[in-house]
C-alpha atoms as a PDB file:
ATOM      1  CA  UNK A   1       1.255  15.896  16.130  1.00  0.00           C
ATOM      2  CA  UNK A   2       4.669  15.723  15.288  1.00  0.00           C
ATOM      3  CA  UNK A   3       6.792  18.282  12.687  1.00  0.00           C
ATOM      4  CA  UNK A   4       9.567  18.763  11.097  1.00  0.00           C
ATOM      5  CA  UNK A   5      11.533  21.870  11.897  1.00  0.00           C
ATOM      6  CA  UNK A   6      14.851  22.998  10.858  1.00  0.00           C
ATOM      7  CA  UNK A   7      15.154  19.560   9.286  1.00  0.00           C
ATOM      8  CA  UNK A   8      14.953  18.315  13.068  1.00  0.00           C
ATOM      9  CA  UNK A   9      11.996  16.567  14.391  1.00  0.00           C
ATOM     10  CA  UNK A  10       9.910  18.033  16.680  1.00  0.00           C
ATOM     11  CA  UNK A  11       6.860  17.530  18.839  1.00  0.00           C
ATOM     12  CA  UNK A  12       5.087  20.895  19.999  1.00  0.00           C
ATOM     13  CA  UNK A  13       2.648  19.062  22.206  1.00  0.00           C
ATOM     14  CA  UNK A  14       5.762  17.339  24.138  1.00  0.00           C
ATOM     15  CA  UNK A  15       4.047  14.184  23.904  1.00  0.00           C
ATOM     16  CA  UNK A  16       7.245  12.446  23.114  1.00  0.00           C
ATOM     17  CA  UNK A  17      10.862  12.212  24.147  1.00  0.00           C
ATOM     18  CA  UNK A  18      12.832  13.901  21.315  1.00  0.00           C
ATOM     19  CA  UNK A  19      16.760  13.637  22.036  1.00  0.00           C
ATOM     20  CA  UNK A  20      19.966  14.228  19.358  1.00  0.00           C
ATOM     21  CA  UNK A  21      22.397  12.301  19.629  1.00  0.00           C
ATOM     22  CA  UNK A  22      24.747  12.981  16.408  1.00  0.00           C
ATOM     23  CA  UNK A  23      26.243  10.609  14.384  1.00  0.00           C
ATOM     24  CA  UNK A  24      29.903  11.181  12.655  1.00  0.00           C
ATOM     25  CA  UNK A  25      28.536   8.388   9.846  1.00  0.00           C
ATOM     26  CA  UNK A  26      26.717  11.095   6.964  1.00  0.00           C
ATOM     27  CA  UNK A  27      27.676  11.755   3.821  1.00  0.00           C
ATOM     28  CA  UNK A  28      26.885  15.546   3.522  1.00  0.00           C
ATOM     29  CA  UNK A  29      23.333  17.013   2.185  1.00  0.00           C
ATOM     30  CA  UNK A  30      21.071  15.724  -0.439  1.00  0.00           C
ATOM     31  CA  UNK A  31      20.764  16.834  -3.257  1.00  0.00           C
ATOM     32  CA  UNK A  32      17.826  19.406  -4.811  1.00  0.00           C
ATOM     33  CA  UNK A  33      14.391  17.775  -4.295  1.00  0.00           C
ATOM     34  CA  UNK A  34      15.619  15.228  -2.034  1.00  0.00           C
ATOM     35  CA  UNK A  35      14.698  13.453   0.028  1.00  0.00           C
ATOM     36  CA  UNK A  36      11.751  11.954  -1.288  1.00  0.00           C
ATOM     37  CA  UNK A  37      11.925   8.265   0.160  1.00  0.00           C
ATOM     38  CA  UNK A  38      11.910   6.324   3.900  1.00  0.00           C
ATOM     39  CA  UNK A  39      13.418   3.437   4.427  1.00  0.00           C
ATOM     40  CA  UNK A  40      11.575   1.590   7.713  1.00  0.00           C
ATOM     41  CA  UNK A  41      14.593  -1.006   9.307  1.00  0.00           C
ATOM     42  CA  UNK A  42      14.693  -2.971  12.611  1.00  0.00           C
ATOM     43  CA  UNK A  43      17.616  -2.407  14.803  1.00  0.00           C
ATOM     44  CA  UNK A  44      18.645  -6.702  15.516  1.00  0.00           C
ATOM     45  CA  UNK A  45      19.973  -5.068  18.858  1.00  0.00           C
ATOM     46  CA  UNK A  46      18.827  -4.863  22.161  1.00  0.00           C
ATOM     47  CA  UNK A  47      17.904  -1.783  23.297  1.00  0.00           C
ATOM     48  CA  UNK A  48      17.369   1.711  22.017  1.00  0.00           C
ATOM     49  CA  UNK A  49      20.681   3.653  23.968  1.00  0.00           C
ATOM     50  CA  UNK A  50      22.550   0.733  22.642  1.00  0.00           C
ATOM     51  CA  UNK A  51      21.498   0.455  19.383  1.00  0.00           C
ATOM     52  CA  UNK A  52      21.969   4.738  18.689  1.00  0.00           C
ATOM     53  CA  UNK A  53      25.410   4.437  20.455  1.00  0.00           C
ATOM     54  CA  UNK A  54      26.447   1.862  17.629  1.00  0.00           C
ATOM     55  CA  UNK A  55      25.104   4.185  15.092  1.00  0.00           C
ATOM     56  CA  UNK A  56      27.382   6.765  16.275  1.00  0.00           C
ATOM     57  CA  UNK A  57      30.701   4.825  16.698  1.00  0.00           C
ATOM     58  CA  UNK A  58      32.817   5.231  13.426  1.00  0.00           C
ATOM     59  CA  UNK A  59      33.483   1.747  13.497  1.00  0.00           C
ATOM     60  CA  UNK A  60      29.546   0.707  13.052  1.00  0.00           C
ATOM     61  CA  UNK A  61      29.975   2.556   9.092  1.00  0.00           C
ATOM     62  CA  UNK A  62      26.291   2.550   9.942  1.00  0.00           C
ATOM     63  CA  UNK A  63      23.906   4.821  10.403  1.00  0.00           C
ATOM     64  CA  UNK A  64      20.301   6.170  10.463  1.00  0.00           C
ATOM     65  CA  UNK A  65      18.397   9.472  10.815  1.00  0.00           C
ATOM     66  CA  UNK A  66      16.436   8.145  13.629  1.00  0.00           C
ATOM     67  CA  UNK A  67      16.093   5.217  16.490  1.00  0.00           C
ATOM     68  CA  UNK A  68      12.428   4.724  18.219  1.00  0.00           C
ATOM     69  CA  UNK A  69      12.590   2.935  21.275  1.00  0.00           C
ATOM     70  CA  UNK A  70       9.625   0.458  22.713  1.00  0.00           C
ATOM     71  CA  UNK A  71       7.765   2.954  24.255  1.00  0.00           C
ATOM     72  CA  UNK A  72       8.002   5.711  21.705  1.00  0.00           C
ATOM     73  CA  UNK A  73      10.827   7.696  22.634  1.00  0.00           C
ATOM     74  CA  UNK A  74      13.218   9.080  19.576  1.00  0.00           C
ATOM     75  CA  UNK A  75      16.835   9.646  19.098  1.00  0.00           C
ATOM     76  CA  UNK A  76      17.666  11.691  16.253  1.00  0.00           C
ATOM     77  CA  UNK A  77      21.078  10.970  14.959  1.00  0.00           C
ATOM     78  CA  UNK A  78      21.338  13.536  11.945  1.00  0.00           C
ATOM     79  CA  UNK A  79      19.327  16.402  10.606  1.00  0.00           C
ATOM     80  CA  UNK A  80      17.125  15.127   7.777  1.00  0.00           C
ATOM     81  CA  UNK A  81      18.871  17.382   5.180  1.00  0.00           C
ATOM     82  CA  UNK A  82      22.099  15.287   5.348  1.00  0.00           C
ATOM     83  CA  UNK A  83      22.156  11.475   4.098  1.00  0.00           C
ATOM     84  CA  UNK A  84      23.378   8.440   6.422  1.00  0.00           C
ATOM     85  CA  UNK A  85      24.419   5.140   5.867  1.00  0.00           C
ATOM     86  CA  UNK A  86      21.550   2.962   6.748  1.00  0.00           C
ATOM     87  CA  UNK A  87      20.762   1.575   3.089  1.00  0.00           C
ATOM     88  CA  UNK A  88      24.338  -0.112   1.629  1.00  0.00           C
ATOM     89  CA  UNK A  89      24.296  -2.043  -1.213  1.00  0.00           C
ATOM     90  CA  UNK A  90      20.383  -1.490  -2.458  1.00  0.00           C
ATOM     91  CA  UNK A  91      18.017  -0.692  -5.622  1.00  0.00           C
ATOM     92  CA  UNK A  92      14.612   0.174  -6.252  1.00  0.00           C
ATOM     93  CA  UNK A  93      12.419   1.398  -9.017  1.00  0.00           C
ATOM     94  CA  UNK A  94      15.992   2.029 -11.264  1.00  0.00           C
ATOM     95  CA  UNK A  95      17.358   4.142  -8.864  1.00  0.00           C
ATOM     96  CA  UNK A  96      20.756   2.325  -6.991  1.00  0.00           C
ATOM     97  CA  UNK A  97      22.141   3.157  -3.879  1.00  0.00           C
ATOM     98  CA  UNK A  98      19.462   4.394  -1.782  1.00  0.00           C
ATOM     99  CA  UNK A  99      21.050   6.400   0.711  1.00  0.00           C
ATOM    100  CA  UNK A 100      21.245   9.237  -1.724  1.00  0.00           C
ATOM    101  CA  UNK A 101      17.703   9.383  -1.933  1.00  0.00           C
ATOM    102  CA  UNK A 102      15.946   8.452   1.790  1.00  0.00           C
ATOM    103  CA  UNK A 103      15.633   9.333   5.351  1.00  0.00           C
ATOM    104  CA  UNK A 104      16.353   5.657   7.018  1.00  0.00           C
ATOM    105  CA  UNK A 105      14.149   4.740  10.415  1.00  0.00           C
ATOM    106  CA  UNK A 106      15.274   2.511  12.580  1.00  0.00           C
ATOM    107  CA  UNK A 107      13.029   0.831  15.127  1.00  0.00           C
ATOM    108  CA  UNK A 108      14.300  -0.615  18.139  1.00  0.00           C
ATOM    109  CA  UNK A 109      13.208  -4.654  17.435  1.00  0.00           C
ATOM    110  CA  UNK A 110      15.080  -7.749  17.792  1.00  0.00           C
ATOM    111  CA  UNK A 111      13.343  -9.382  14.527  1.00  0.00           C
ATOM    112  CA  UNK A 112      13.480 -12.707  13.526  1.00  0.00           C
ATOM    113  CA  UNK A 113      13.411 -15.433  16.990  1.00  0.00           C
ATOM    114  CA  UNK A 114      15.290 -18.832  17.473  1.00  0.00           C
ATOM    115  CA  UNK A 115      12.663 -21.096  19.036  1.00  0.00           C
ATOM    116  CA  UNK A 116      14.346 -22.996  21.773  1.00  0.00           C
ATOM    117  CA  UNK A 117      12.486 -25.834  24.327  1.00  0.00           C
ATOM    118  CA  UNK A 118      11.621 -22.931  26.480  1.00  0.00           C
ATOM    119  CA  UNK A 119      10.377 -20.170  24.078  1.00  0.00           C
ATOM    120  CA  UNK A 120      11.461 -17.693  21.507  1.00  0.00           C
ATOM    121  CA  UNK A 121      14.953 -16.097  21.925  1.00  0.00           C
ATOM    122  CA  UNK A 122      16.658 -12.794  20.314  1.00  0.00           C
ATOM    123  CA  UNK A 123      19.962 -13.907  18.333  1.00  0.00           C
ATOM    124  CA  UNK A 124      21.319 -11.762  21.459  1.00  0.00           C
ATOM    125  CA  UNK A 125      20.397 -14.575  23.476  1.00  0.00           C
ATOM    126  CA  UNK A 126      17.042 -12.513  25.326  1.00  0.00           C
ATOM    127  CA  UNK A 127      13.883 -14.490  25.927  1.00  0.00           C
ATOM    128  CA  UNK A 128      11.231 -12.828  24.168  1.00  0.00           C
ATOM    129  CA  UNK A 129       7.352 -13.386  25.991  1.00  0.00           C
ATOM    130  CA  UNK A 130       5.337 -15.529  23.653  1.00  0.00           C
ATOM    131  CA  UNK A 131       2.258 -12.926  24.077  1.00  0.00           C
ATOM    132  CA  UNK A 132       5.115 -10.328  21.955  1.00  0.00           C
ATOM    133  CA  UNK A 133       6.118 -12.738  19.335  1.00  0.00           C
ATOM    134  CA  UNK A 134       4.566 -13.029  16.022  1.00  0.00           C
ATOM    135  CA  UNK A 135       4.412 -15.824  13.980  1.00  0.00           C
ATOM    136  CA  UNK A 136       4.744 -15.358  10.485  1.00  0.00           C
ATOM    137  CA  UNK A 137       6.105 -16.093   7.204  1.00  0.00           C
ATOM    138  CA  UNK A 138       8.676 -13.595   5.668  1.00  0.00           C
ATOM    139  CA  UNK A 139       7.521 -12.306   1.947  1.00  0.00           C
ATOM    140  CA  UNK A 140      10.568 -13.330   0.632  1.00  0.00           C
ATOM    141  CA  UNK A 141      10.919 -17.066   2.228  1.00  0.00           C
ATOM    142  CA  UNK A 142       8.780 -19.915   2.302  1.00  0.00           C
ATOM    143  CA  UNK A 143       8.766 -21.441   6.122  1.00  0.00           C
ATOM    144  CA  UNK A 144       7.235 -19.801   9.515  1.00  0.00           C
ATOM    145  CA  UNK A 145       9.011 -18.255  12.098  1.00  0.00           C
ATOM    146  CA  UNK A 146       8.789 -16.427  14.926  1.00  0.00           C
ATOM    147  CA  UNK A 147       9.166 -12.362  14.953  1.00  0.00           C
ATOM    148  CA  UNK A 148       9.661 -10.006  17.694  1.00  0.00           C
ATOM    149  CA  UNK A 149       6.366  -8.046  17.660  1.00  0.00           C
ATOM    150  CA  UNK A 150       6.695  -4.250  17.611  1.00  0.00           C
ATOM    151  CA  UNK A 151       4.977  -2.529  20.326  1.00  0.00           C
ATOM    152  CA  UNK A 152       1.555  -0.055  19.685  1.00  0.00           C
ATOM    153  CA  UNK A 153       3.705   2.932  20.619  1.00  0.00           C
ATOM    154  CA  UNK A 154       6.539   2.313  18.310  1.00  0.00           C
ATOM    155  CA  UNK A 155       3.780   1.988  15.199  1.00  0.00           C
ATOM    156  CA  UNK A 156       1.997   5.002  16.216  1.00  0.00           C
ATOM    157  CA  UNK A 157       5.701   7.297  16.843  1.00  0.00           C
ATOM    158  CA  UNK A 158       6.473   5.796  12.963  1.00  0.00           C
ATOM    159  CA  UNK A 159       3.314   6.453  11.637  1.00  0.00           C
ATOM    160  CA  UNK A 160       2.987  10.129  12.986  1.00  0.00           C
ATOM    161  CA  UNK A 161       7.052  10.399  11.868  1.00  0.00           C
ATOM    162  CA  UNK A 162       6.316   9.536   8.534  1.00  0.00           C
ATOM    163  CA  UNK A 163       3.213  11.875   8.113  1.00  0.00           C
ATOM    164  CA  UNK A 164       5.815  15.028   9.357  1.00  0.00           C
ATOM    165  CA  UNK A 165       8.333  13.976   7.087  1.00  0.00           C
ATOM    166  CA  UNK A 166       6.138  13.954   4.336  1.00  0.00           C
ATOM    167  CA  UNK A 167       4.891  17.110   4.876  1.00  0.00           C
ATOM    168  CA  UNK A 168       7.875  18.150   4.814  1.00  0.00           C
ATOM    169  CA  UNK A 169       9.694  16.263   2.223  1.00  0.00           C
ATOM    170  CA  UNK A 170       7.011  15.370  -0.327  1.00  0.00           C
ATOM    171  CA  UNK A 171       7.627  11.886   0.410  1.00  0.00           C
ATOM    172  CA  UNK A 172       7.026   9.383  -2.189  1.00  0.00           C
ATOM    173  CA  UNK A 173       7.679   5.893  -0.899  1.00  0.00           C
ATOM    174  CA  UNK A 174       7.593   4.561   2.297  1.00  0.00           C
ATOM    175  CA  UNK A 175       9.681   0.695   2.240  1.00  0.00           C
ATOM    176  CA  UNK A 176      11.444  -1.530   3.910  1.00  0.00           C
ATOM    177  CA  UNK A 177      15.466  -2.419   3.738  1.00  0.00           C
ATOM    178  CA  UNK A 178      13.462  -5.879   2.631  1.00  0.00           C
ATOM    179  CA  UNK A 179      12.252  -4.373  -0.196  1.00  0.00           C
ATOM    180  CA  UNK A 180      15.611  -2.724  -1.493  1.00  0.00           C
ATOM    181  CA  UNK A 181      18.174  -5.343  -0.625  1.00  0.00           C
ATOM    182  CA  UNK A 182      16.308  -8.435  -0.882  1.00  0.00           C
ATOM    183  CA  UNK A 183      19.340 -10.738  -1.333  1.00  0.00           C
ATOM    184  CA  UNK A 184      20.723  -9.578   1.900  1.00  0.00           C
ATOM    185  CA  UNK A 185      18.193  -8.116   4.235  1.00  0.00           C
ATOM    186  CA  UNK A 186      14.941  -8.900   6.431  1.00  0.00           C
ATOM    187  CA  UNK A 187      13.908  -5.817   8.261  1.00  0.00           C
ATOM    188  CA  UNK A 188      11.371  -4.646   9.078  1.00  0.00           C
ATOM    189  CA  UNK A 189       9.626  -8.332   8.520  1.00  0.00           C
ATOM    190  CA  UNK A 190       6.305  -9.289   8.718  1.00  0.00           C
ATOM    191  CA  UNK A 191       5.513  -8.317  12.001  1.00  0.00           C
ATOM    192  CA  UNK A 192       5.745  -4.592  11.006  1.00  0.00           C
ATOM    193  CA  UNK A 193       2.563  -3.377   9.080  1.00  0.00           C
ATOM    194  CA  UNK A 194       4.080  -1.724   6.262  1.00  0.00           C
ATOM    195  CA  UNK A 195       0.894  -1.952   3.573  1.00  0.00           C
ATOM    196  CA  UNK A 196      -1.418   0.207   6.722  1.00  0.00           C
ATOM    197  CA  UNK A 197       1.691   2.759   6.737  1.00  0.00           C
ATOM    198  CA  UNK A 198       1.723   3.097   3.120  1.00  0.00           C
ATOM    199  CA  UNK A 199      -1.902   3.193   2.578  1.00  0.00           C
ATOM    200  CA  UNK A 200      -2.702   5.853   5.674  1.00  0.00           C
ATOM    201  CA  UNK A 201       0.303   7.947   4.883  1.00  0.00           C
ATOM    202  CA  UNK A 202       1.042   7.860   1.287  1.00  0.00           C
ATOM    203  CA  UNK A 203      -2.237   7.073  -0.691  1.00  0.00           C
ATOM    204  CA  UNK A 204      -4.299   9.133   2.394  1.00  0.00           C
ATOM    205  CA  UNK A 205      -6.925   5.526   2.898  1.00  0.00           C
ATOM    206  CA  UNK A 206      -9.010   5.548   6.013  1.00  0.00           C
ATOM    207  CA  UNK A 207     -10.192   2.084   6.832  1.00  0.00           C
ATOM    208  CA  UNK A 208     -13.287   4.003   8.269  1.00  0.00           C
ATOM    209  CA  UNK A 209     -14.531   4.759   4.724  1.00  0.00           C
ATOM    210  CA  UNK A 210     -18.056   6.404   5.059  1.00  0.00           C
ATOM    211  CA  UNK A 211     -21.150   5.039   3.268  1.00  0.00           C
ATOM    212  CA  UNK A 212     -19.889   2.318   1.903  1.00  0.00           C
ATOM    213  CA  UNK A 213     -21.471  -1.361   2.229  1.00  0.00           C
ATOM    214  CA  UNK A 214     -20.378  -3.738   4.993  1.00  0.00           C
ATOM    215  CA  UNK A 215     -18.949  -6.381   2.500  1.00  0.00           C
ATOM    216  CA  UNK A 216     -17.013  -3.775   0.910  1.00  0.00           C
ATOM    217  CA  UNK A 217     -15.552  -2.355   3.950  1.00  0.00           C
ATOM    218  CA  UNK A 218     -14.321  -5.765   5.830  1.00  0.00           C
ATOM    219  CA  UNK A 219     -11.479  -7.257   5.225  1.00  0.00           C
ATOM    220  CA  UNK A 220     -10.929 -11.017   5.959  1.00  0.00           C
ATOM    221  CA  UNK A 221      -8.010 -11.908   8.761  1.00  0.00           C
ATOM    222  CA  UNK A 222      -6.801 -14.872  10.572  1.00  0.00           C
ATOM    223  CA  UNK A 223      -4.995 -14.395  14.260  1.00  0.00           C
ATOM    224  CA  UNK A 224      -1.419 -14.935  14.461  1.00  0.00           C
ATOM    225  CA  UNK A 225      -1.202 -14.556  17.968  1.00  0.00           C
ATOM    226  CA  UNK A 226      -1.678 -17.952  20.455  1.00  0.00           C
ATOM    227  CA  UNK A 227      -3.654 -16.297  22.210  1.00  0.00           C
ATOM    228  CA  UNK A 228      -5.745 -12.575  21.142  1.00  0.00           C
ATOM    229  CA  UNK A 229      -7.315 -10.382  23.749  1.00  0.00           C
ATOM    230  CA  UNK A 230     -10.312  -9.095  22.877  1.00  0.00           C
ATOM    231  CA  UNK A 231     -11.859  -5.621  24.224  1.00  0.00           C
ATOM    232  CA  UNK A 232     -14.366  -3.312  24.589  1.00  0.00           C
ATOM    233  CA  UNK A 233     -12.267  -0.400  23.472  1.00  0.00           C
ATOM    234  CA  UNK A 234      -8.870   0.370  21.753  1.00  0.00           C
ATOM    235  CA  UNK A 235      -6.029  -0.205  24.330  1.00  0.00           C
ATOM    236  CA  UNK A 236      -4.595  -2.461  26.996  1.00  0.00           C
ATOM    237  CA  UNK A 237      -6.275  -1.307  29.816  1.00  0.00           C
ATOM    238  CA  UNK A 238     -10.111  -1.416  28.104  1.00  0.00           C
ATOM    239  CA  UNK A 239     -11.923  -4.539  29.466  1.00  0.00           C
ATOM    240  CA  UNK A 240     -12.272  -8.084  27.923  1.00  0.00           C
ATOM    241  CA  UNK A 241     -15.132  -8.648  26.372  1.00  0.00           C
ATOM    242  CA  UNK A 242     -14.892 -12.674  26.420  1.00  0.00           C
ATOM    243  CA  UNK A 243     -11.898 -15.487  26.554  1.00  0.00           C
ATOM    244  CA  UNK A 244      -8.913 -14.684  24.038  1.00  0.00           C
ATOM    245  CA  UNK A 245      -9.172 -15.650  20.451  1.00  0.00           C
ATOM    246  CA  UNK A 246      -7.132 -18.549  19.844  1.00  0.00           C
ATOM    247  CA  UNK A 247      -4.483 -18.673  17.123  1.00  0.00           C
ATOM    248  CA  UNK A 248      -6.209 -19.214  13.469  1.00  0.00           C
ATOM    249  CA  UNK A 249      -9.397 -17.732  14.569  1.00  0.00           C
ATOM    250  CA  UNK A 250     -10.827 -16.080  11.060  1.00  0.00           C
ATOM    251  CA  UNK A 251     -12.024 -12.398  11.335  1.00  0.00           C
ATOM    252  CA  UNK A 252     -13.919  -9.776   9.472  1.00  0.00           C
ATOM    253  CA  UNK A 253     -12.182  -6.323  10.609  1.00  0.00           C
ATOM    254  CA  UNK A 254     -14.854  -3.880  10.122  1.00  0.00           C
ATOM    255  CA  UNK A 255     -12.564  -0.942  11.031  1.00  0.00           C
ATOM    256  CA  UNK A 256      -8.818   0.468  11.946  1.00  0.00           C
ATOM    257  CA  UNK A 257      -8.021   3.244  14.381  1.00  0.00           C
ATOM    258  CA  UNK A 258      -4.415   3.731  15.148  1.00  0.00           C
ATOM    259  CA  UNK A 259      -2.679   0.629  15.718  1.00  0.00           C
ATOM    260  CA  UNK A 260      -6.170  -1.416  16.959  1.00  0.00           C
ATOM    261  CA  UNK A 261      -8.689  -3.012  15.290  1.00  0.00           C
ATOM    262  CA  UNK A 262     -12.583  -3.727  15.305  1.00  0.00           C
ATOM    263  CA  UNK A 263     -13.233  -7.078  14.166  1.00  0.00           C
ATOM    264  CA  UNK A 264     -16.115  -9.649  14.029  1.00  0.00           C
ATOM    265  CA  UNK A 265     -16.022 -12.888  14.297  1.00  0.00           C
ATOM    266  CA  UNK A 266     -18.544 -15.669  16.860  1.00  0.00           C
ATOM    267  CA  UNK A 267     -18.180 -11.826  18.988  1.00  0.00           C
ATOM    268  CA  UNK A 268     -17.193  -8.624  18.027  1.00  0.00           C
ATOM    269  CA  UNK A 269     -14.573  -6.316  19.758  1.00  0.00           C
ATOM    270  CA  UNK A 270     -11.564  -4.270  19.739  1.00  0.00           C
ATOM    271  CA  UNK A 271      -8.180  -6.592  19.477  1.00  0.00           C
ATOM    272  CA  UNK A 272      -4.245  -5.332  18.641  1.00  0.00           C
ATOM    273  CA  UNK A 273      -3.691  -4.860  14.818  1.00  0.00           C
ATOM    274  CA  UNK A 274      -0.005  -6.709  14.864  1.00  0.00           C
ATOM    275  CA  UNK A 275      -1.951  -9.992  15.810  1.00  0.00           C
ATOM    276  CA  UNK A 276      -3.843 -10.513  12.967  1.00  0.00           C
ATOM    277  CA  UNK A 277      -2.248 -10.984   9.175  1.00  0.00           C
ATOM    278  CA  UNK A 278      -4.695 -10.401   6.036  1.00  0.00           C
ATOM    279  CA  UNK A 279      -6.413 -13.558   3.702  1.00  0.00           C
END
């Protein structure tokens, strides 16, 4: 389980690649009783070295406490005491200028896709597989498009992240750069599950409530995916347990561990959480 120590994170099982890498762009410490917010952002770039070693160049005038690459591995850019400049212009709840108040995440994620004849493309002109694109409509537009899906290790580092840094911290809110500078930005996007972050971590719900009726406990979903896998057990390697669920298919998700899901529909099994969007 992942800590916070010395305002540095820290991982006393070694389960996870923990690197500094520090940043000239910070602004000194917070003040008394801060931090008390995160701020969850997508990187747009396309890779995780890359997108820390633009963090660090004075000429970015960007920054963030942290980077999480595809397969879980952090770079810390600054100690958690002192603010960066991943925010800019943003508001929420009254308060202005968010930087002052929030440790910023970003997770390495190309975001929103061009769809071209032969598939979905990063704006930095990478083909993106169609089994790791989600297709989905932003909260604050109106049309579908295609999203680079974040992988099951990047949710689970965040998760675990945010759980240390509220445990240190106190942490309050847990949102997205979406949700404090609407008019100007889209990360983390649909494809991240921000509502199961901010229920787990912040309000402490467990989708496997005990003793409570089936038709309380399911929620209703549709796949997103073209095509979902369905298993016998949380995780990539477990077996199928019949041909994929095709894209619309309406579930009943009967319960959440980590970043899969149980769900029922004509079968019942265990399929990736990031596939399916709540009706």
């Amino acid at each position: 389980m992942l800590t916070v120590k010395d305002h540095f994170l820290s991982d006393p099982e070694e389960k996870i690649k923990i690197l500094f890498q520090e940043t000239p762009n910070i602004s000194g410490p917070f003040a008394a009783g801060l931090p008390d917010t995160v701020v969850i952002h997508y990187t747009a770039g396309g890779s995780l070295n890359s997108s820390a070693r633009w963090l660090q160049n004075p000429n970015a005038k960007a920054s963030a406490h942290l980077v999480v690459g595809k397969t879980g591995e952090v770079i810390q850019l600054a100690p958690f005491n002192l603010r960066t400049w991943h925010a800019g212009r943003s508001t929420w709840k009254g308060r202005s200028g968010l930087n002052q108040y929030s440790i910023g995440i970003e997770i390495d994620n190309a975001g929103p896709l061009a769809r071209t004849p032969d598939g979905y493309n990063t704006n930095f002109g990478k083909r993106i597989d169609n089994q790791n694109v989600v297709l989905a409509t932003h909260k604050l537009e109106s049309a579908e498009r295609g999203w680079e899906a974040f992988t099951s290790l990047q949710l689970q580092v965040v998760e675990e992240i945010c759980w240390a840094l509220k445990a240190a911290y106190g942490i309050k809110e847990i949102v997205g750069h979406d949700d404090i500078a609407p008019s100007r930005k889209r990360d983390p996007g649909p494809a991240f599950p921000m509502a199961s972050i901010q229920n787990k971590v912040l309000l402490g719900r467990d989708e496997d409530l005990p003793d409570e009726p089936d038709e309380l406990m399911e929620a209703a979903a549709l796949v997103i995916a073209d095509n979902l896998n369905i298993r016998s057990m949380p995780g990539t390697t477990a077996a199928l347990v019949s041909n994929p669920l095709p894209k619309g298919t309406k579930v009943k998700i009967k319960k959440t561990e980590g970043s899969w899901s149980y769900v029922k529909a004509d079968i019942e099994g265990w399929v990736s959480t990031q596939w399916l969007r709540t009706v």
